[in-house]
N, C-alpha and C. Protein backbone atom coordinates (compact mmCIF):
# COMPACT_ATOMS: atom_id res chain seq x y z
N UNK A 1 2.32 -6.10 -23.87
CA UNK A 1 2.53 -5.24 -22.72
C UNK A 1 1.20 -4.63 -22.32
N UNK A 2 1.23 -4.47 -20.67
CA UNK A 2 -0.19 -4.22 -20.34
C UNK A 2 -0.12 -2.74 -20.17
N UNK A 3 -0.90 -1.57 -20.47
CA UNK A 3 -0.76 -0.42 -19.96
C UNK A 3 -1.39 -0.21 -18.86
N UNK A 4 -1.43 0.66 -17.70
CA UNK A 4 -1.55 1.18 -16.63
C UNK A 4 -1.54 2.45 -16.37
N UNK A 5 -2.37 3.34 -15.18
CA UNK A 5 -2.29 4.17 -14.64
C UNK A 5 -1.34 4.19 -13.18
N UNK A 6 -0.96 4.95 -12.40
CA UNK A 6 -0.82 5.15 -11.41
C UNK A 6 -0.59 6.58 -10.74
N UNK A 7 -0.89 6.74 -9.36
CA UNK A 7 -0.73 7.97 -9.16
C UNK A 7 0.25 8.50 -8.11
N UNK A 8 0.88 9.47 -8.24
CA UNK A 8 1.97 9.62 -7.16
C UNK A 8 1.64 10.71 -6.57
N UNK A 9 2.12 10.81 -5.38
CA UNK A 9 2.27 12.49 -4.43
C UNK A 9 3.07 13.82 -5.51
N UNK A 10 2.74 14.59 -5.36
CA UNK A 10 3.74 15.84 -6.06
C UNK A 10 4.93 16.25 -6.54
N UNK A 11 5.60 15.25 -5.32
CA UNK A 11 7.15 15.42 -4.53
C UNK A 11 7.59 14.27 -5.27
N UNK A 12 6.74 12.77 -5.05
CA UNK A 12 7.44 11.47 -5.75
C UNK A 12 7.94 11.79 -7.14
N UNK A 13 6.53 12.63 -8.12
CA UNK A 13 6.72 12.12 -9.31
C UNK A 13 7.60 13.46 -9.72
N UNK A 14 8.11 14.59 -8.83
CA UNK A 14 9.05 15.61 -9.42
C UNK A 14 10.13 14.63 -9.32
N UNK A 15 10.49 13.84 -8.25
CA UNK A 15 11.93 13.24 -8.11
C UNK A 15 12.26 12.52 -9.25
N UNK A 16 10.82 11.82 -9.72
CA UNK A 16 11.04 10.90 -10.47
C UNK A 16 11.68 11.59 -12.11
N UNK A 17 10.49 12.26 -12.10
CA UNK A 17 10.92 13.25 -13.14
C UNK A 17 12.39 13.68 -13.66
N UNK A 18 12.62 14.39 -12.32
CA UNK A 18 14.54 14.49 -12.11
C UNK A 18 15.54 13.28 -12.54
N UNK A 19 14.99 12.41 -11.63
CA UNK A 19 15.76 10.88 -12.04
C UNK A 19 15.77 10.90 -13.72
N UNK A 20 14.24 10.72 -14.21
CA UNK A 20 14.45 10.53 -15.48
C UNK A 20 15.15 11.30 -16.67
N UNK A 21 15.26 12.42 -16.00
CA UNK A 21 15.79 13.78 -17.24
C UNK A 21 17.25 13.25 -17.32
N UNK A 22 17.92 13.09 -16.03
CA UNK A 22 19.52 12.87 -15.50
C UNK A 22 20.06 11.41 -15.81
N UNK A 23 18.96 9.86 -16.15
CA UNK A 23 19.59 9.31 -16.86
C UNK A 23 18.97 8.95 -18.12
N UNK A 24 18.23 10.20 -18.62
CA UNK A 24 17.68 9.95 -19.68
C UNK A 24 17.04 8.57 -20.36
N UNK A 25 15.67 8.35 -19.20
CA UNK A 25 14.91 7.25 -19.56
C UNK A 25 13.64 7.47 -19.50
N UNK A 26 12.41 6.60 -19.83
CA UNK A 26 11.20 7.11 -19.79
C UNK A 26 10.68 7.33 -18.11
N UNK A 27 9.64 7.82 -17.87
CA UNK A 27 9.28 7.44 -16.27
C UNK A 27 8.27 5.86 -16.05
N UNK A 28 8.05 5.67 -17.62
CA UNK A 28 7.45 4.33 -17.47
C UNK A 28 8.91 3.11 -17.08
N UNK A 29 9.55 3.34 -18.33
CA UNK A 29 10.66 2.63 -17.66
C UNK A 29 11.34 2.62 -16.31
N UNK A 30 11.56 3.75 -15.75
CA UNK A 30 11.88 4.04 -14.36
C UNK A 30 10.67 2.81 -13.23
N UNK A 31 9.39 3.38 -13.94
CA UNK A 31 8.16 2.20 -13.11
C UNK A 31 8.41 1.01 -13.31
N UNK A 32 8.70 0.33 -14.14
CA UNK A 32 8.80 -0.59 -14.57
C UNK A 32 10.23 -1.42 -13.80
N UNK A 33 11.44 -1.18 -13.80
CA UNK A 33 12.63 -1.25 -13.38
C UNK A 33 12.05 -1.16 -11.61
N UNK A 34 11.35 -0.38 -11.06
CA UNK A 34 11.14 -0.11 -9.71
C UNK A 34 9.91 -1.79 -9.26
N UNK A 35 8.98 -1.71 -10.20
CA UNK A 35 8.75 -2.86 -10.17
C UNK A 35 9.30 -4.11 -10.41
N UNK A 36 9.91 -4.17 -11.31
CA UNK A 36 10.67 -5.43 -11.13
C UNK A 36 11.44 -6.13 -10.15
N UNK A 37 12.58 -5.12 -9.75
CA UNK A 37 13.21 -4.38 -8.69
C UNK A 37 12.55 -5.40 -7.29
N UNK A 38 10.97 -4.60 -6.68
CA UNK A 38 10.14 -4.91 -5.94
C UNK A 38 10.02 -6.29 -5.95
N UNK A 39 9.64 -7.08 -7.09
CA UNK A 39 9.59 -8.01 -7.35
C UNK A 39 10.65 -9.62 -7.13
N UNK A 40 11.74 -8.87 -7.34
CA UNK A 40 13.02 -9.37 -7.45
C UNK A 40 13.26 -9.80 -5.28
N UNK A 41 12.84 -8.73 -4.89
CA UNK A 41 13.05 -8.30 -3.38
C UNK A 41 12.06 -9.80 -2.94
N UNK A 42 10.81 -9.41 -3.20
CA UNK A 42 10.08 -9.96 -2.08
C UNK A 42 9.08 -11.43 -3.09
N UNK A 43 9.86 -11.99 -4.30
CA UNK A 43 9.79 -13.05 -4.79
C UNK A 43 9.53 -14.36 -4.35
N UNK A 44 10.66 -14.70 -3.11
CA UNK A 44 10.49 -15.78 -2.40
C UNK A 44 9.73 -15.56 -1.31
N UNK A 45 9.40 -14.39 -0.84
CA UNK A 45 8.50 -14.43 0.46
C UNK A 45 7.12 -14.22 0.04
N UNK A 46 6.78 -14.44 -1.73
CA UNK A 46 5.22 -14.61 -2.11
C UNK A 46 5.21 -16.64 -2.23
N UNK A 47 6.11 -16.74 -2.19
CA UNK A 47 6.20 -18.26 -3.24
C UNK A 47 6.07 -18.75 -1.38
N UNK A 48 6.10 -18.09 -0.22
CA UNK A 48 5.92 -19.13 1.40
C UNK A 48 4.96 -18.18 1.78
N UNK A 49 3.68 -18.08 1.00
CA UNK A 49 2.78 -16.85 1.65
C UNK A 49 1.75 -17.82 2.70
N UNK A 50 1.85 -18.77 2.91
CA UNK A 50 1.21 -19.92 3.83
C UNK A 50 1.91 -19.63 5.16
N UNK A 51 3.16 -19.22 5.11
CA UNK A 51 3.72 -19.13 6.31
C UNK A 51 4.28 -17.57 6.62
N UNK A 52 3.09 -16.67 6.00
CA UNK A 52 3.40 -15.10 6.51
C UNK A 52 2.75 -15.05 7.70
N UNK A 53 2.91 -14.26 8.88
CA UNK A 53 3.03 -14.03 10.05
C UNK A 53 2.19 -12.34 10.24
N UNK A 54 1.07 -12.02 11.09
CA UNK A 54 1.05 -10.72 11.22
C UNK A 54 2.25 -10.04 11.93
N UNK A 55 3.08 -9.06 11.57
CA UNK A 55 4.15 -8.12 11.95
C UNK A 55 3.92 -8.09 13.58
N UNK A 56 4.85 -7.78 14.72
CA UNK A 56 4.66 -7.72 16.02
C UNK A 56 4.16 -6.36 15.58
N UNK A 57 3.61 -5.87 16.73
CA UNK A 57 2.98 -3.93 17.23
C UNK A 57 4.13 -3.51 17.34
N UNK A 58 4.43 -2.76 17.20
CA UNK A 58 5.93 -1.58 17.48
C UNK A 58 5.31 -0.40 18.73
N UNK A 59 6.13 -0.75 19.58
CA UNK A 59 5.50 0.62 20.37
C UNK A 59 6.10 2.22 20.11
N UNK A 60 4.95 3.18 19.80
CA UNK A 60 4.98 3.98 18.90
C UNK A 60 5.28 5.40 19.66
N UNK A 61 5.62 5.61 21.15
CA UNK A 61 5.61 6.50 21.88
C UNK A 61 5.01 6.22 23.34
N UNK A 62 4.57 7.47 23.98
CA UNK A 62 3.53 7.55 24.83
C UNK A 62 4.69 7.12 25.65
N UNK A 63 5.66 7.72 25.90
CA UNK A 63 6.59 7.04 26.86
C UNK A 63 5.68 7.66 28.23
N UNK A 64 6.11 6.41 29.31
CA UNK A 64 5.90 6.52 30.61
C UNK A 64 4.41 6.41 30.96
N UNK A 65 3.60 5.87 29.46
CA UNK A 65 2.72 5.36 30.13
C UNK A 65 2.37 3.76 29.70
N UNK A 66 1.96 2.95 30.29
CA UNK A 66 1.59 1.26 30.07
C UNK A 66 0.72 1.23 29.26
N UNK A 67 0.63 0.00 28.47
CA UNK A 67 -0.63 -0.23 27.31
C UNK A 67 -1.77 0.17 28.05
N UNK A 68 -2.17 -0.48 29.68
CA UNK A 68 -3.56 -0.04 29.38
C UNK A 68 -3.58 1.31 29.96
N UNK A 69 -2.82 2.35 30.07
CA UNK A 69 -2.92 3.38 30.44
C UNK A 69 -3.20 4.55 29.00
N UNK A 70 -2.58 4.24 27.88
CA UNK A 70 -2.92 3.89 26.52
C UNK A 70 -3.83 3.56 25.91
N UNK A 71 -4.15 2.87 26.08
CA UNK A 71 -5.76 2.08 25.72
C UNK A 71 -6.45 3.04 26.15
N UNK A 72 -6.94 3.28 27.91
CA UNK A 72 -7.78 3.99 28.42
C UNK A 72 -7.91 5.49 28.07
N UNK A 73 -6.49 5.94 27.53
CA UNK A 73 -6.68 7.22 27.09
C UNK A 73 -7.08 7.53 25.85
N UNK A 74 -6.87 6.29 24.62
CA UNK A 74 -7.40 6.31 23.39
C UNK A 74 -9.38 5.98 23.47
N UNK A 75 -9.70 5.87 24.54
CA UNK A 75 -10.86 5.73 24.52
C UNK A 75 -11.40 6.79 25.37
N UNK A 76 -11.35 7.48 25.60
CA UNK A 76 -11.79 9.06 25.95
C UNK A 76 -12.81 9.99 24.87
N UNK A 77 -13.59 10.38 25.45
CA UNK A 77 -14.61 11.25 24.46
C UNK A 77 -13.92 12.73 24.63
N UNK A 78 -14.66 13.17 23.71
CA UNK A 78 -14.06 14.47 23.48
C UNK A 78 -14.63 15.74 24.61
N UNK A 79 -15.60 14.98 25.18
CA UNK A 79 -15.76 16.05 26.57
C UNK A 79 -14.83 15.77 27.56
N UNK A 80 -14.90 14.52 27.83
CA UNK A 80 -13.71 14.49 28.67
C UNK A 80 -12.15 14.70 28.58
N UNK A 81 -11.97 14.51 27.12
CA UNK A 81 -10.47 15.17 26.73
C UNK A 81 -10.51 16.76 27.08
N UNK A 82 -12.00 17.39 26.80
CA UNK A 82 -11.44 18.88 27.37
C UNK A 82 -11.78 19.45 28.55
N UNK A 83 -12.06 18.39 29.35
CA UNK A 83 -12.16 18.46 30.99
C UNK A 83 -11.32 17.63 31.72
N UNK A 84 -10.33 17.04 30.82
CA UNK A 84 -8.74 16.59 31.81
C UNK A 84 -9.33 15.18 32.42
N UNK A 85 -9.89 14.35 31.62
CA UNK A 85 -10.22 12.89 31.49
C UNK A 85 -11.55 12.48 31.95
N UNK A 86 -11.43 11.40 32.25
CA UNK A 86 -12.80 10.51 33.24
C UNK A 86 -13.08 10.80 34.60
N UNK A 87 -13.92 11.16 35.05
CA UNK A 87 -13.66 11.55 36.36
C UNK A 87 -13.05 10.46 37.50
N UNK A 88 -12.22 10.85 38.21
CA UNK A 88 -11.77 9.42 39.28
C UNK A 88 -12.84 9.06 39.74
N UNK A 89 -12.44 7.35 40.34
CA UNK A 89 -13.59 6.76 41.24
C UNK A 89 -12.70 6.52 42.03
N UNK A 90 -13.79 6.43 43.48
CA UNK A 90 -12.66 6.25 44.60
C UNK A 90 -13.13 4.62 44.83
C-alpha cells in the first residue's frame, strides 16, 4: 500500500470527519472507498481517452448581452471601466 498526503478545505474534511465518527471508519478508508468509487464511475471513459472531446462553453450569464458584446466588455481596462467604457466612435 502506497501512502499519501492530501489536502482538503476546512468544511470538506469537518464533514468528513463527521461521516467518519457516525460510521465509525478511518478517514483514510473513507479516501480510499471515495476513490475507488471515482474510479469505478469514470473507468470506461479512461480506457476511450482517444475519443475525449473538449466540453461545449456553457453560457454563464450576462443575460441580454451577445458574445461579442461580452468579449468587448471583458477586454476593457480599468480606466475605462471607471469612466463607463471605450469611448464611442461615430
Amino acid at each position: 500500500m502506497t501512502r499519501t498526503q492530501i489536502q482538503l478545505p476546512d468544511e470538506v474534511y469537518a464533514r468528513a470527519k463527521r461521516l467518519c465518527q457516525a460510521r465509525e471508519i478511518s478517514l483514510a478508508e473513507l479516501a480510499r472507498r471515495g476513490v475507488e468509487h471515482i474510479l469505478s464511475v469514470y473507468s470506461s471513459a479512461a480506457a476511450s481517452a482517444d475519443e475525449w472531446h473538449l466540453p461545449k462553453p456553457r453560457d454563464l450569464g450576462w443575460k441580454g448581452l451577445t458574445h461579442a458584446q461580452v468579449k468587448e466588455e471583458a477586454q476593457l481596462t480599468a480606466g475605462e471601466l471607471r469612466h463607463g467604457g471605450k469611448p464611442k466612435r461615430h
